[in-house]
Protein backbone atom coordinates (compact mmCIF):
# COMPACT_ATOMS: atom_id res chain seq x y z
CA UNK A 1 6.45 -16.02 -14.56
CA UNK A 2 5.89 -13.33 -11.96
CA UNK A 3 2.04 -12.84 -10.75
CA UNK A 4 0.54 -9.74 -11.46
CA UNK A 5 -0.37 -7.12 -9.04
CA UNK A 6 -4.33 -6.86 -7.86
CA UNK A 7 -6.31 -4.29 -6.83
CA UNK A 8 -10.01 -5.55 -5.53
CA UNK A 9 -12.73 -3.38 -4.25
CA UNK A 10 -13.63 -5.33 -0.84
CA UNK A 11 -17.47 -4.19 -1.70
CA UNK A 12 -17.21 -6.73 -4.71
CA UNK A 13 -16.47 -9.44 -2.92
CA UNK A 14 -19.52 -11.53 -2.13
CA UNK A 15 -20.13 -11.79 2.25
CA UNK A 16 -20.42 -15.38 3.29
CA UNK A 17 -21.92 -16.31 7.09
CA UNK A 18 -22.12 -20.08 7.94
CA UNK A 19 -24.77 -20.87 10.34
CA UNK A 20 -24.99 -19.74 13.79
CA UNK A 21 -21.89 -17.56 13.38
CA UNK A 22 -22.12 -13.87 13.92
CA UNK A 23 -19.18 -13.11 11.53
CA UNK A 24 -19.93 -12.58 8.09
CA UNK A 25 -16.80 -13.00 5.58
CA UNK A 26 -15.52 -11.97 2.33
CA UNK A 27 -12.33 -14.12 0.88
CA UNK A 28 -10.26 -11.61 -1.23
CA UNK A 29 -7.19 -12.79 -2.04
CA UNK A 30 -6.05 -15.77 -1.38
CA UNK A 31 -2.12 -16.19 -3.29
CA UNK A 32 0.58 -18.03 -3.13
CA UNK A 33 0.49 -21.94 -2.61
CA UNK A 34 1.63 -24.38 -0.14
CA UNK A 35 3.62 -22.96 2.87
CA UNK A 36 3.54 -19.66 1.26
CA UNK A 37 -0.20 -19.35 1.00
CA UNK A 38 -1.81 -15.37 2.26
CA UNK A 39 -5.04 -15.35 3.05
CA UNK A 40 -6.98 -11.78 3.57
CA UNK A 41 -10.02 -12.09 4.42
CA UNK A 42 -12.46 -9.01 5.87
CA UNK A 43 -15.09 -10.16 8.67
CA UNK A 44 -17.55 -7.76 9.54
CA UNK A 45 -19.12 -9.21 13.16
CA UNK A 46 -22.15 -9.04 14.69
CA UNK A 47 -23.59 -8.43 17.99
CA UNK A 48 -22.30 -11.46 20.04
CA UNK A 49 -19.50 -13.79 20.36
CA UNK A 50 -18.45 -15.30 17.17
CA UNK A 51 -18.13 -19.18 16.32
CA UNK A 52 -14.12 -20.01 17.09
CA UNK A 53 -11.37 -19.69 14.50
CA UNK A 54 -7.88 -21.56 14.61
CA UNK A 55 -5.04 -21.25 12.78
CA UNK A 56 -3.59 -24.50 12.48
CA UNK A 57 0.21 -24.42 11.48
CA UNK A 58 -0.14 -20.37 10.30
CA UNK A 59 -0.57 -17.64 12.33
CA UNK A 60 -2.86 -14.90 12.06
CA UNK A 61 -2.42 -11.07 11.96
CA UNK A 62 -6.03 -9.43 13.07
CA UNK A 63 -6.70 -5.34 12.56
CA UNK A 64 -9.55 -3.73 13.85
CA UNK A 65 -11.19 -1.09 11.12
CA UNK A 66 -14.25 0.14 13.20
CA UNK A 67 -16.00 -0.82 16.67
CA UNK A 68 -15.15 -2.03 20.00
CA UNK A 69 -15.09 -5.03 21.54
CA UNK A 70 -12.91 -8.05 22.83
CA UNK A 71 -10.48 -10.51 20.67
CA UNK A 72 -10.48 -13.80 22.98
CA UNK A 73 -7.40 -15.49 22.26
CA UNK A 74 -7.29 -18.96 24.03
CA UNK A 75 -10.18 -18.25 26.34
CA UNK A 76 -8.28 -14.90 27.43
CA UNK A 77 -10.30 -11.75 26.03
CA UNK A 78 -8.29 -8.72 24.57
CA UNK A 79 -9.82 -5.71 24.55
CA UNK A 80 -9.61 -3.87 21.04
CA UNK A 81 -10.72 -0.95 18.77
CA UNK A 82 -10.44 0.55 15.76
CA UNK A 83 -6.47 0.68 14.66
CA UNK A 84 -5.44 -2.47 17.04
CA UNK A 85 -3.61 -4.98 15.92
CA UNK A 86 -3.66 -8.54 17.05
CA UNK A 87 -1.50 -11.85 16.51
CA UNK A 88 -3.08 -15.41 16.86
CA UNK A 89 0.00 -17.98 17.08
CA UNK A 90 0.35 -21.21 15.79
CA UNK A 91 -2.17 -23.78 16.96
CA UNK A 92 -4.37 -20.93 18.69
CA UNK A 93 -8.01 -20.66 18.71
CA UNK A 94 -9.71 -17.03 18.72
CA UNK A 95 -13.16 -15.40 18.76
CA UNK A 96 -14.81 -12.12 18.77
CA UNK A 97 -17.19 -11.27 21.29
CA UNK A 98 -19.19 -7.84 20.33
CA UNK A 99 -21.33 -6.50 22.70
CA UNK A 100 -23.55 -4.22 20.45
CA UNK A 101 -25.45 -2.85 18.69
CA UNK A 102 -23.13 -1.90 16.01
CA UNK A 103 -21.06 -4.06 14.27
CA UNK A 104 -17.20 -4.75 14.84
CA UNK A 105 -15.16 -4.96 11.57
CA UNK A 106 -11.47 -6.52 10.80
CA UNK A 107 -8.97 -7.36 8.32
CA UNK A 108 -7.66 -10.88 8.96
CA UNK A 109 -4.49 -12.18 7.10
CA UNK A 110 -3.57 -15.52 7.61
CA UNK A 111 -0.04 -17.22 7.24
CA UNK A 112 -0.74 -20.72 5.71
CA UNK A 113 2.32 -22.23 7.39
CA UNK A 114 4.49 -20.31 9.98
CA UNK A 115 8.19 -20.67 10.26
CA UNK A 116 9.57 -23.45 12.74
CA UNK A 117 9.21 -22.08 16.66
CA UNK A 118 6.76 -19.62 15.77
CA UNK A 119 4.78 -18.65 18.25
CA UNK A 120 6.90 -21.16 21.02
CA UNK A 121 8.59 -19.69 23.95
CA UNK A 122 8.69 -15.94 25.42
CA UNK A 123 6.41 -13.85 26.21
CA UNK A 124 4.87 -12.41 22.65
CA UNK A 125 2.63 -9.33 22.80
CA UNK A 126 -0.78 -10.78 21.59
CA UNK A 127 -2.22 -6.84 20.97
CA UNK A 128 -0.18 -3.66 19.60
CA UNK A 129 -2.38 -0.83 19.78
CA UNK A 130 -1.06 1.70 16.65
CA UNK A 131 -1.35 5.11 19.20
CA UNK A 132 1.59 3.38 21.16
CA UNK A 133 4.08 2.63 18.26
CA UNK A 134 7.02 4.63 17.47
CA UNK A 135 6.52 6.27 13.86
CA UNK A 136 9.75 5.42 11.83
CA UNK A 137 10.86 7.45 8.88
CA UNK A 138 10.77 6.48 5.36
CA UNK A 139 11.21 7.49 1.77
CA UNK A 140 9.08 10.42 0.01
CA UNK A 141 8.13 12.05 3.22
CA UNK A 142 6.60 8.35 4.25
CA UNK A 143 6.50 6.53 7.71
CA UNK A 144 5.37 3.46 9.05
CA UNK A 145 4.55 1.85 12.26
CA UNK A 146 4.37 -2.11 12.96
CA UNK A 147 1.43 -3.13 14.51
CA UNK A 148 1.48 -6.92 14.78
CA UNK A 149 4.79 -8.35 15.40
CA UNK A 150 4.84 -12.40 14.53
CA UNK A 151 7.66 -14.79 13.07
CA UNK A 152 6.46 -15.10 9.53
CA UNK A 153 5.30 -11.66 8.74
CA UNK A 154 5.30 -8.01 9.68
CA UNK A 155 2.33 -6.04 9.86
CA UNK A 156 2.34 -2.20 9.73
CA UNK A 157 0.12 0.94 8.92
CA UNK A 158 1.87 3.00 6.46
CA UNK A 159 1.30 6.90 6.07
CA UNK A 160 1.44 8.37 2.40
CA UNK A 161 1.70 11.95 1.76
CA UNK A 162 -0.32 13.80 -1.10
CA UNK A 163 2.03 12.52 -4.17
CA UNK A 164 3.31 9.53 -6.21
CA UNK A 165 7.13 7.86 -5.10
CA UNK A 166 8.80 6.48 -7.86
CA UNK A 167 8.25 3.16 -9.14
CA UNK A 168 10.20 0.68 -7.15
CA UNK A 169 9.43 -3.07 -6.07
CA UNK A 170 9.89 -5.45 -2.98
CA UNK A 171 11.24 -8.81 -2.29
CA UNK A 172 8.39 -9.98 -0.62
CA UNK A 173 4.94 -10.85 -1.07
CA UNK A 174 2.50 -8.50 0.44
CA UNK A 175 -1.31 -7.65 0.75
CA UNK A 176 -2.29 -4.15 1.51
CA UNK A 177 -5.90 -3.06 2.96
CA UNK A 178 -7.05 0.58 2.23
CA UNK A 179 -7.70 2.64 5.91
CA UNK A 180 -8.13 6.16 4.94
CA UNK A 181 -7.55 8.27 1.63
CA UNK A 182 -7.43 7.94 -1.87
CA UNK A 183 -4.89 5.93 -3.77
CA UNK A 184 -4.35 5.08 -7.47
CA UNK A 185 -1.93 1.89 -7.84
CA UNK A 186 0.19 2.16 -10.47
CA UNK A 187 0.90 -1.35 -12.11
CA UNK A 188 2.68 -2.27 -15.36
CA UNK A 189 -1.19 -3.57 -16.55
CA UNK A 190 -2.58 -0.23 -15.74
CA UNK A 191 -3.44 2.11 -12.95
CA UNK A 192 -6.27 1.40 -10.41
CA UNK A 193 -8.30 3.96 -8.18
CA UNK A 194 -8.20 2.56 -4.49
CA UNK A 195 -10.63 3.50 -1.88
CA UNK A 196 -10.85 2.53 2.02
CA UNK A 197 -12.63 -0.97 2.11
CA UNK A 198 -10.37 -1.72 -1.18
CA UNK A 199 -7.21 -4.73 -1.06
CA UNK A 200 -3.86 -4.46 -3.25
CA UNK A 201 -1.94 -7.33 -4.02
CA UNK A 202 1.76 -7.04 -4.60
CA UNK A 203 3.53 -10.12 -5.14
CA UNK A 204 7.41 -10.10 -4.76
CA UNK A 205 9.82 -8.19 -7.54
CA UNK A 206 6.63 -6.91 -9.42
CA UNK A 207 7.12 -2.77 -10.27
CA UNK A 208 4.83 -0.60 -8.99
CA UNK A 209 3.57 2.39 -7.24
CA UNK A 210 1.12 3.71 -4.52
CA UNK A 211 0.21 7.08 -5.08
CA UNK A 212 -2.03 9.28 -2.77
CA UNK A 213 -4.49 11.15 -4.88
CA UNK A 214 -6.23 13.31 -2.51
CA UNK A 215 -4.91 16.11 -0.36
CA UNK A 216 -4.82 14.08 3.31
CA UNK A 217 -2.55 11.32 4.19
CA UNK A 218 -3.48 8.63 2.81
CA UNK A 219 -3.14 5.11 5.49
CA UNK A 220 -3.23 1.59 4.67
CA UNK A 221 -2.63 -1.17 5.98
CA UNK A 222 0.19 -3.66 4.87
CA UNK A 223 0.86 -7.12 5.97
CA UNK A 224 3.61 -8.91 3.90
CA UNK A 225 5.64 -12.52 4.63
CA UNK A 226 8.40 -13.35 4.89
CA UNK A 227 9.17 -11.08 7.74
CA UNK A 228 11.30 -8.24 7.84
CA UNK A 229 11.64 -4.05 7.50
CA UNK A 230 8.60 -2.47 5.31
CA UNK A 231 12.05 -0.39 4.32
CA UNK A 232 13.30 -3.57 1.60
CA UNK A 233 12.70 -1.57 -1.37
CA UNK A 234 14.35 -1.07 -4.87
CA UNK A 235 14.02 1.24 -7.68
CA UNK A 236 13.67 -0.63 -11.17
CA UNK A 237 17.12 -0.65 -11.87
CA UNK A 238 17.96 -2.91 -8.69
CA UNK A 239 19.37 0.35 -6.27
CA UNK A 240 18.11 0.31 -2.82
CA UNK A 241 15.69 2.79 -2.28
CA UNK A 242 16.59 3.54 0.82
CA UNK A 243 20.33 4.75 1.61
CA UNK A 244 19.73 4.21 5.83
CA UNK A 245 17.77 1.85 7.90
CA UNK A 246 14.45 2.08 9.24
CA UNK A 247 12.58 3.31 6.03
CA UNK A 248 10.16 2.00 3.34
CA UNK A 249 8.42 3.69 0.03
């Protein structure tokens, strides 16, 4: 049986900080199982570098929410700020060194186990800044731009006009983290308010909508495995819902 689609309030999710670390963290989802596992997890740092994180066999998509500071990938320290995106290979270790006084804040979504060669050979961009991406067009008056590219998902900030799309689905599993706006997800259970701070889960072939309640754009950020095009979409009766490339809803 299909899972249901989640919508959390990131507020409700208790912080946890282990000892002489200066990032506190809240779990929120964490679906799927073996291989397929996605983790999203929000860390909200303190002054100060961080105790290190590795990723193992996954690989890690990173998104800054508010404050500056440096990502430090294998000992080499990225600068970032709010709406910059950064991948963490396979087998990498990474920190976060804030230098004050107000706390730096992410969205981390971890791949439990990334595709063979991920991560090995070529030079990858470790940070995508979302100012420098190309906006791509997609359905309902909606675009997108990727800002993490890695081998076993695609990360992107999607822009939603005032307005509800039609219900449609996707083929893969995704998690979604509230930026700006006001949303209401539409499930078959019910329909959710959705604030910034807030996380959606939509698991694969489940119906559903995202609907911008207020009158500004509403942004969030969407990180979904396997990867591929945010445009893979499909009405309820199985039709594409995009007719051209380079689109999502």
């Amino acid at each position: 049986m299909t899972q249901p689609g989640a919508v959390r309030a990131g507020d409700d999710v208790a912080e946890r900080r282990a000892p002489g670390d200066t990032a506190a963290e809240r779990a929120v989802f964490a679906v799927g199982g073996g291989d397929r596992r996605l983790e999203q997890r929000i860390l909200r740092c303190a002054a100060g570098r961080s105790r290190p994180r590795g990723t193992g066999d996954g690989e890690e998509v990173l998104y800054v929410v508010r404050g500056t500071g440096r990502v430090v990938v294998e000992g080499e320290a990225h600068a970032v700020e709010p709406d910059t995106g950064v991948h963490v290979a396979p087998g990498e270790r990474w920190e976060v060194d804030n230098p004050g006084p107000g706390d730096l804040e992410l969205v981390a979504v971890r791949l439990q186990q990334a595709p063979a060669g991920a991560g090995a050979g070529g030079k990858r961009r470790i940070v995508t800044r979302l100012a420098d991406q190309h906006a791509e067009a997609a359905t309902a008056d909606r675009a997108f731009r990727i800002v993490a590219g890695c081998r076993g998902a695609t990360a992107f900030v999607g822009v939603i006009p005032p307005g509800r799309a039609p219900d449609h689905f996707h083929r893969y599993d995704e998690v979604i983290y509230v930026l700006r706006g006001a949303a209401v997800v539409h499930l078959a259970e019910g329909s959710t308010a959705a604030r910034p701070g807030d996380c959606i889960h939509l698991p694969a072939r489940v119906v559903h909508a995202v609907e911008n309640s207020g009158a500004e754009p509403l942004e969030v950020l969407g990180v979904f495995r396997p990867a591929g095009s945010p445009s893979e979409a499909y009405y309820v009766d199985g039709t594409p819902a995009m007719s051209t490339p380079g689109g999502t809803s």
